[in-house]
N, C-alpha and C. Protein backbone atom coordinates (compact mmCIF):
# COMPACT_ATOMS: atom_id res chain seq x y z
N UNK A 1 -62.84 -9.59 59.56
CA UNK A 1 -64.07 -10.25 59.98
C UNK A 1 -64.78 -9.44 61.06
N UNK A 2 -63.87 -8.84 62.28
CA UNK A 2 -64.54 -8.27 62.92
C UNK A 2 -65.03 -6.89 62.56
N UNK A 3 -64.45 -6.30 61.41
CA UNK A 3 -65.15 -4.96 61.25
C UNK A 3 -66.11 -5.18 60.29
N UNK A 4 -66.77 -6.30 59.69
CA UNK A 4 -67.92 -6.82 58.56
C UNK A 4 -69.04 -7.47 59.53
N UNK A 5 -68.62 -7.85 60.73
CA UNK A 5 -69.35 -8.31 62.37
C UNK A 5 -69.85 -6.87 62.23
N UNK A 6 -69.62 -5.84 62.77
CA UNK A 6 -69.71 -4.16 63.55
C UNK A 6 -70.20 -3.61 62.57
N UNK A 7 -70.10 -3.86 60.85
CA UNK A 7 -70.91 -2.69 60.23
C UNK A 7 -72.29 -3.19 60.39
N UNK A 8 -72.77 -4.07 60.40
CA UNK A 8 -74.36 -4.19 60.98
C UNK A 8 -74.54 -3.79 62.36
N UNK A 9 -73.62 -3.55 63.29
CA UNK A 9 -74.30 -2.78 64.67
C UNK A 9 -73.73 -1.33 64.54
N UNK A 10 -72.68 -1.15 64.58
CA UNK A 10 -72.11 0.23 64.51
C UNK A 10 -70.94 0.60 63.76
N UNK A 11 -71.15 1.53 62.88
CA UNK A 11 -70.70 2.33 61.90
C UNK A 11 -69.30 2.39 61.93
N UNK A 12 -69.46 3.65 63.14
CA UNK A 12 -68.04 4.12 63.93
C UNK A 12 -67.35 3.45 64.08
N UNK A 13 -67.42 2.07 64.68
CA UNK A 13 -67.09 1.08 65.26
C UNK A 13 -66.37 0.49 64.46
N UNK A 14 -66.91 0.18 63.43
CA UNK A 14 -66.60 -1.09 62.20
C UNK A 14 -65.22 0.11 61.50
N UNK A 15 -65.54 1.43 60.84
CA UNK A 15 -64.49 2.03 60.62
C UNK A 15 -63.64 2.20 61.00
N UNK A 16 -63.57 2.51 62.37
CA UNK A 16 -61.51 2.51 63.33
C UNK A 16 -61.15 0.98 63.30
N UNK A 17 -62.03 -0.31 63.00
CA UNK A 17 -61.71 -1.65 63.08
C UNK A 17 -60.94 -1.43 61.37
N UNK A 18 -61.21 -1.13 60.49
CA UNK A 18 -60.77 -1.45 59.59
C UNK A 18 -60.07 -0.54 58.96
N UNK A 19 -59.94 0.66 59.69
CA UNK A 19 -58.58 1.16 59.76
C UNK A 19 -57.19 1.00 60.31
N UNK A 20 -57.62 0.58 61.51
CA UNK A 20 -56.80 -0.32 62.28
C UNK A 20 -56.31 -1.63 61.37
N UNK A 21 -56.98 -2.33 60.30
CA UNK A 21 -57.04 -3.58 59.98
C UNK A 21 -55.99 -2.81 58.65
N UNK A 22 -56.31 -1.66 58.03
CA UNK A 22 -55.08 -1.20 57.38
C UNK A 22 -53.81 -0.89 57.84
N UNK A 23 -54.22 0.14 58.95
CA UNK A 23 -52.35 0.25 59.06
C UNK A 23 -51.37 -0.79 59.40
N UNK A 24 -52.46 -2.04 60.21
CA UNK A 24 -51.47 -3.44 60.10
C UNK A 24 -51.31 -3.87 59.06
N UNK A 25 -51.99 -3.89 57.92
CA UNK A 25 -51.77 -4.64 56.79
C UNK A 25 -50.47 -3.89 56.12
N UNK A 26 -50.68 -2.80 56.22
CA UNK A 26 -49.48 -1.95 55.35
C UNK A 26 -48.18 -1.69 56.14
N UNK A 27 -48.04 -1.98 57.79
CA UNK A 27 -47.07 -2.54 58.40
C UNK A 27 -46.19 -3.45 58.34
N UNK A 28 -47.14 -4.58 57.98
CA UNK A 28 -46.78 -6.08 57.45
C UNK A 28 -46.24 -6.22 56.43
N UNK A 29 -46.68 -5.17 55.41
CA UNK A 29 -46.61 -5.64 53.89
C UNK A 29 -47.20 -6.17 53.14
N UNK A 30 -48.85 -6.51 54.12
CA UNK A 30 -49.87 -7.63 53.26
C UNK A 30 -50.35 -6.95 52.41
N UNK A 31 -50.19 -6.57 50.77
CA UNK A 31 -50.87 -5.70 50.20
C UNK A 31 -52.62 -6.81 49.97
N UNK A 32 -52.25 -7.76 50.02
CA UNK A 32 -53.58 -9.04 49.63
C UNK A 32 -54.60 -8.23 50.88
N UNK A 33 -53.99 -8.10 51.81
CA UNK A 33 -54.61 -7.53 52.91
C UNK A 33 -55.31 -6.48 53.37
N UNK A 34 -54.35 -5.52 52.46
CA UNK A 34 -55.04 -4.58 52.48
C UNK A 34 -56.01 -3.77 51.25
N UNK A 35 -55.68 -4.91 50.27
CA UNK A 35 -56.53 -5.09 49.22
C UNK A 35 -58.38 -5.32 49.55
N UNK A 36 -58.18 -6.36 50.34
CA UNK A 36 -59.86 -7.02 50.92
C UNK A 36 -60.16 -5.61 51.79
N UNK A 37 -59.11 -5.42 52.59
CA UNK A 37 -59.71 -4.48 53.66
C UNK A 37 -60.21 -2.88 53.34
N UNK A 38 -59.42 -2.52 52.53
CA UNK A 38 -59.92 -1.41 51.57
C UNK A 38 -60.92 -1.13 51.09
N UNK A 39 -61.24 -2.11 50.31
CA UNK A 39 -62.79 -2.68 49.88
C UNK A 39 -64.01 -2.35 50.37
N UNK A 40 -63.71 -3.59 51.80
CA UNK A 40 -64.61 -3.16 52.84
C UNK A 40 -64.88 -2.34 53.59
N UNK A 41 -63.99 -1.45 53.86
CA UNK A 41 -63.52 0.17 54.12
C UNK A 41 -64.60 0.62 53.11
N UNK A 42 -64.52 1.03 51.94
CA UNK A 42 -64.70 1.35 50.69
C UNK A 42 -66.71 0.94 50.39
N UNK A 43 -66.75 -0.41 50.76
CA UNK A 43 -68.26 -0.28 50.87
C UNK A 43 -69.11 0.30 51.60
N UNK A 44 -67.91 0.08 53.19
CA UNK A 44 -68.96 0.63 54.69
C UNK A 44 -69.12 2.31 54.36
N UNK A 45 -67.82 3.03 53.61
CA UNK A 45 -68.43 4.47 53.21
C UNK A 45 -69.32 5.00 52.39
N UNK A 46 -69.19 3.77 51.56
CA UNK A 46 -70.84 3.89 50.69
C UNK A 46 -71.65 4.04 51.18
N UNK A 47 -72.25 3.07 52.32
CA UNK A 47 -73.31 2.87 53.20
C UNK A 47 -73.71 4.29 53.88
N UNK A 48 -72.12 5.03 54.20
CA UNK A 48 -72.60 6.04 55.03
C UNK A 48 -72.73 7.18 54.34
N UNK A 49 -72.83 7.28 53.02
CA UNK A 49 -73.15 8.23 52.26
C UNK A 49 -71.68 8.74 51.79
N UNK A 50 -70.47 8.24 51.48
CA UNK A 50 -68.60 8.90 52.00
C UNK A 50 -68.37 8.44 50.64
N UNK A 51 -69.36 8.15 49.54
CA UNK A 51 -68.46 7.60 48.74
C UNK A 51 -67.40 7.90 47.83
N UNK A 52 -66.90 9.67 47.89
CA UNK A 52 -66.04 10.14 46.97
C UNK A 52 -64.69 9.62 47.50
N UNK A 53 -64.56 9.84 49.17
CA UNK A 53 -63.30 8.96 49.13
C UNK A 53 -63.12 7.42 48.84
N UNK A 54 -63.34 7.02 48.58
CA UNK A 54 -63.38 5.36 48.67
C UNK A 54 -62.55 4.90 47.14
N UNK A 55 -62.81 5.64 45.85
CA UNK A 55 -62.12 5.39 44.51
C UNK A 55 -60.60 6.03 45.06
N UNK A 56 -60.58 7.02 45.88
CA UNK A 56 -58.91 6.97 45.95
C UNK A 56 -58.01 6.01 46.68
N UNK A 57 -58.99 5.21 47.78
CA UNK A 57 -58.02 4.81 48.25
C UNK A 57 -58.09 3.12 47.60
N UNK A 58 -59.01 2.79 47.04
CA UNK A 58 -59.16 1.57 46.49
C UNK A 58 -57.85 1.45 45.34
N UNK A 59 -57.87 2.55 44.47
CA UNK A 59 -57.22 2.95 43.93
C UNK A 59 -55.40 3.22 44.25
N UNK A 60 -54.63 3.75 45.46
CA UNK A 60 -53.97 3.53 45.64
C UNK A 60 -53.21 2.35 46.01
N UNK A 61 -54.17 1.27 46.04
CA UNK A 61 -54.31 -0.08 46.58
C UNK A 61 -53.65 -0.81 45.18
N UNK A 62 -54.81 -1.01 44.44
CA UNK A 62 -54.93 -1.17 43.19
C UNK A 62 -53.33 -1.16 42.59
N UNK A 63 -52.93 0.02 42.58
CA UNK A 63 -51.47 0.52 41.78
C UNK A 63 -50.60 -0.37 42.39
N UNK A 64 -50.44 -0.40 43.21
CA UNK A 64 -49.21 -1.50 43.87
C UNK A 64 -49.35 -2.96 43.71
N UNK A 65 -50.62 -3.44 42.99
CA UNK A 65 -50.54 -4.96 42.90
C UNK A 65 -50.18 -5.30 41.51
N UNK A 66 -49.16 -5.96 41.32
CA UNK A 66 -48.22 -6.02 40.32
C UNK A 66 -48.57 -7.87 39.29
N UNK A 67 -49.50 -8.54 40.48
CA UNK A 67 -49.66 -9.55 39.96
C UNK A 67 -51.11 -10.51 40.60
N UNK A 68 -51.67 -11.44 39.97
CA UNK A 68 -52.87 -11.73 40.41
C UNK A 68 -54.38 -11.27 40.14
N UNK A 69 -54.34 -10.73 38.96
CA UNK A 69 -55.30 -9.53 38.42
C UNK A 69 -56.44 -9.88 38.16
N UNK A 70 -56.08 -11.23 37.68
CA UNK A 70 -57.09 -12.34 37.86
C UNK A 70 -58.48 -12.98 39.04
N UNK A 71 -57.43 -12.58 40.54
CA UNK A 71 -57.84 -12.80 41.59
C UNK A 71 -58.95 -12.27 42.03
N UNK A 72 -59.97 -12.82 42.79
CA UNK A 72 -61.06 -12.69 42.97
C UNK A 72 -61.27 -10.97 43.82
N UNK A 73 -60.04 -11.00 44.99
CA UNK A 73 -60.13 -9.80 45.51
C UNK A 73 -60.13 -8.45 44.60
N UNK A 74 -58.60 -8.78 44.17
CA UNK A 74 -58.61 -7.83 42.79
C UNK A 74 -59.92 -7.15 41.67
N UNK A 75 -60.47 -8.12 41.49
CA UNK A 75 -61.38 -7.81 40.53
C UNK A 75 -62.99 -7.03 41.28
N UNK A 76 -62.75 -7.80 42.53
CA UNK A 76 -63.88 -7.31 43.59
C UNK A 76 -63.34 -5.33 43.56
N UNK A 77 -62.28 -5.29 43.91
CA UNK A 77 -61.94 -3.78 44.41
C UNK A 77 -62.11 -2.56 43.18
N UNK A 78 -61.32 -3.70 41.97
CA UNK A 78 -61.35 -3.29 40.88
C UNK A 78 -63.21 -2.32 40.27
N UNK A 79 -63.76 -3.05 39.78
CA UNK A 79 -64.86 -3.74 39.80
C UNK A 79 -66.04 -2.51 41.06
N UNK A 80 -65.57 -2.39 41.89
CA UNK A 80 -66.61 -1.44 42.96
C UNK A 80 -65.88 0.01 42.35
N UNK A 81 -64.14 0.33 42.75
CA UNK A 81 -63.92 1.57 42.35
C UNK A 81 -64.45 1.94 40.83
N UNK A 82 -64.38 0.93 39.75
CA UNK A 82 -64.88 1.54 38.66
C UNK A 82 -66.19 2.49 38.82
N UNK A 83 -67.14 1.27 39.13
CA UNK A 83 -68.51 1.53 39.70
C UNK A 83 -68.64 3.10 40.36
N UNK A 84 -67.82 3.26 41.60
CA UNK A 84 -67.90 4.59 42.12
C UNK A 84 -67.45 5.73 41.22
N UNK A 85 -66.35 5.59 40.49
CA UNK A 85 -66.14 6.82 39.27
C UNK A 85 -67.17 7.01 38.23
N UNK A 86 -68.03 5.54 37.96
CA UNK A 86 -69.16 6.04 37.06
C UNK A 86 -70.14 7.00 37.87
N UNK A 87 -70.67 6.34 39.11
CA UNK A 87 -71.56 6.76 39.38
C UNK A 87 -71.71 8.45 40.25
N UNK A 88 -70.17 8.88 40.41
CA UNK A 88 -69.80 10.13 40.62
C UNK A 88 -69.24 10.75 39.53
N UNK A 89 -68.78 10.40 38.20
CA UNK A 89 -69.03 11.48 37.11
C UNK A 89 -69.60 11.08 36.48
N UNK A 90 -70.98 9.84 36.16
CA UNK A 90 -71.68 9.96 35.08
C UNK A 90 -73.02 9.33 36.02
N UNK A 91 -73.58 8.67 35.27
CA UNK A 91 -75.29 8.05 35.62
C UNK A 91 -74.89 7.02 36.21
N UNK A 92 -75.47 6.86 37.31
CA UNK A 92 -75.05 5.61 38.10
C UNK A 92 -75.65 4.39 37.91
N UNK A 93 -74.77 3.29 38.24
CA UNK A 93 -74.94 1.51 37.67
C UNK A 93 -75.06 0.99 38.91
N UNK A 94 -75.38 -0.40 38.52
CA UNK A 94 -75.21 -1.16 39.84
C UNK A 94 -74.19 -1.34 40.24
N UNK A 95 -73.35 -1.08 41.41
CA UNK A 95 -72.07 -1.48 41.63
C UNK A 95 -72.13 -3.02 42.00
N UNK A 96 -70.44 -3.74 41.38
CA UNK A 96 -70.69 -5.25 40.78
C UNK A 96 -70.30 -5.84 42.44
N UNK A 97 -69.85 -5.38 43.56
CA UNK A 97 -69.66 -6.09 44.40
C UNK A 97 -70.77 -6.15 45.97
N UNK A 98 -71.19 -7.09 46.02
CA UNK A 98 -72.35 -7.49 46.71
C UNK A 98 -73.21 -6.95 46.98
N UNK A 99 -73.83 -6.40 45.59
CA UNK A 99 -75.31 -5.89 45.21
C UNK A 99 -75.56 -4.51 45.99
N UNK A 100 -74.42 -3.37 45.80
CA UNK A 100 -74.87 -2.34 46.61
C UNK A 100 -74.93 -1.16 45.42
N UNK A 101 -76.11 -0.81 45.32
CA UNK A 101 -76.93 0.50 44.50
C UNK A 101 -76.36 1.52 44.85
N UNK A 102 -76.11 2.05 44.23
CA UNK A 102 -75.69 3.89 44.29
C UNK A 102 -76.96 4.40 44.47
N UNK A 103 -76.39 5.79 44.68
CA UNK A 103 -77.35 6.57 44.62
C UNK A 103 -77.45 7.66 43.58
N UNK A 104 -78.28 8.85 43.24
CA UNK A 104 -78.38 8.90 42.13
C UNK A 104 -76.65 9.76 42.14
N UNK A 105 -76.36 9.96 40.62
CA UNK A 105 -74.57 10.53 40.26
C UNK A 105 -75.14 11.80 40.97
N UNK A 106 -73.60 12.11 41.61
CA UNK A 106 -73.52 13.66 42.16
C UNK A 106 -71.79 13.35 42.08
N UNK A 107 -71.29 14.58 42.40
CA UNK A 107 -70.09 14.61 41.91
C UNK A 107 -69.48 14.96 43.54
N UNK A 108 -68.13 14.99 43.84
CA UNK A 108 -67.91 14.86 45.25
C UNK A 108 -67.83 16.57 45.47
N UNK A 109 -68.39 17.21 44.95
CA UNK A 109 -68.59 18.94 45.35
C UNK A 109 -69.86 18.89 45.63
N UNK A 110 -70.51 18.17 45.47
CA UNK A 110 -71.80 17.77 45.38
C UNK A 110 -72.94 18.74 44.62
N UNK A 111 -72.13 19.03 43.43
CA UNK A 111 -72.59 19.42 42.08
C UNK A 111 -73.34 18.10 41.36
N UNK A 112 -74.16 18.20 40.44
CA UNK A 112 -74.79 16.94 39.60
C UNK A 112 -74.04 16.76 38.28
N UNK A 113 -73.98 15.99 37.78
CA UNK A 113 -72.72 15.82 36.71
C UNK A 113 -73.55 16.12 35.50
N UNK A 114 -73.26 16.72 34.42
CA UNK A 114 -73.84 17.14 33.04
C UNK A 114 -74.42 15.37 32.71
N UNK A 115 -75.44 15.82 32.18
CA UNK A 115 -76.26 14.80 31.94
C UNK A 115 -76.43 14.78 30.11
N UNK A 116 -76.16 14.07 29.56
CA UNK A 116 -76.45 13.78 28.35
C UNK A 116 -77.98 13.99 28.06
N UNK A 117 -78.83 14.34 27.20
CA UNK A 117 -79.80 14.52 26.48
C UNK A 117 -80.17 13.39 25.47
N UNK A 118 -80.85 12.64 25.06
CA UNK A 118 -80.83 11.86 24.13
C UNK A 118 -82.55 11.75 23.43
């Protein structure tokens, strides 16, 4: 909560909060925890233009949840990392979790991805 408070004032701020909000979660063992927090990790780098890392670590997240797939978080994390692999190797979509637009596909070398012809 407090690093989704800080990404509307400061950036920096909100990121060591929700890094911090990971290494407790993965201390604990809350993977639920660090499922949401990832996420939001994962959007605030969108925001700042970071988005090639964000499919790996959503993604390492992802692999360890063994049950609940169903779950709203799940499908939220699910659901954005897809989004970021389209829109860094192909034409970019709307990403499905709380209405945040890509920008146009570039690839994380920041090469432009072969574009289909049609």
């Amino acid at each position: 909560m407090r690093g989704e408070r800080a990404c509307s004032q400061d950036s920096k701020a909100a990121e060591a909060l929700f890094l911090r909000s990971l290494e407790r979660a993965r201390q604990d063992g809350a993977l639920s925890w660090e499922l949401r927090t990832s996420t939001d990790l994962g959007r605030l780098w969108i925001e700042q233009g970071r988005r090639c890392k964000a499919p790996e670590l959503l993604q390492s997240v992802l692999n360890r949840v063994t049950e609940g797939h169903s779950m709203p978080d799940f499908k939220d994390a699910a659901a954005l990392r897809d989004a970021l692999v389209d829109a860094i190797d192909g034409p970019p979509r709307q990403l499905a979790a709380r209405n945040f637009a890509t920008s146009p596909a570039v690839r994380c070398d920041g090469s432009e991805p072969n574009r289909r012809v049609t």
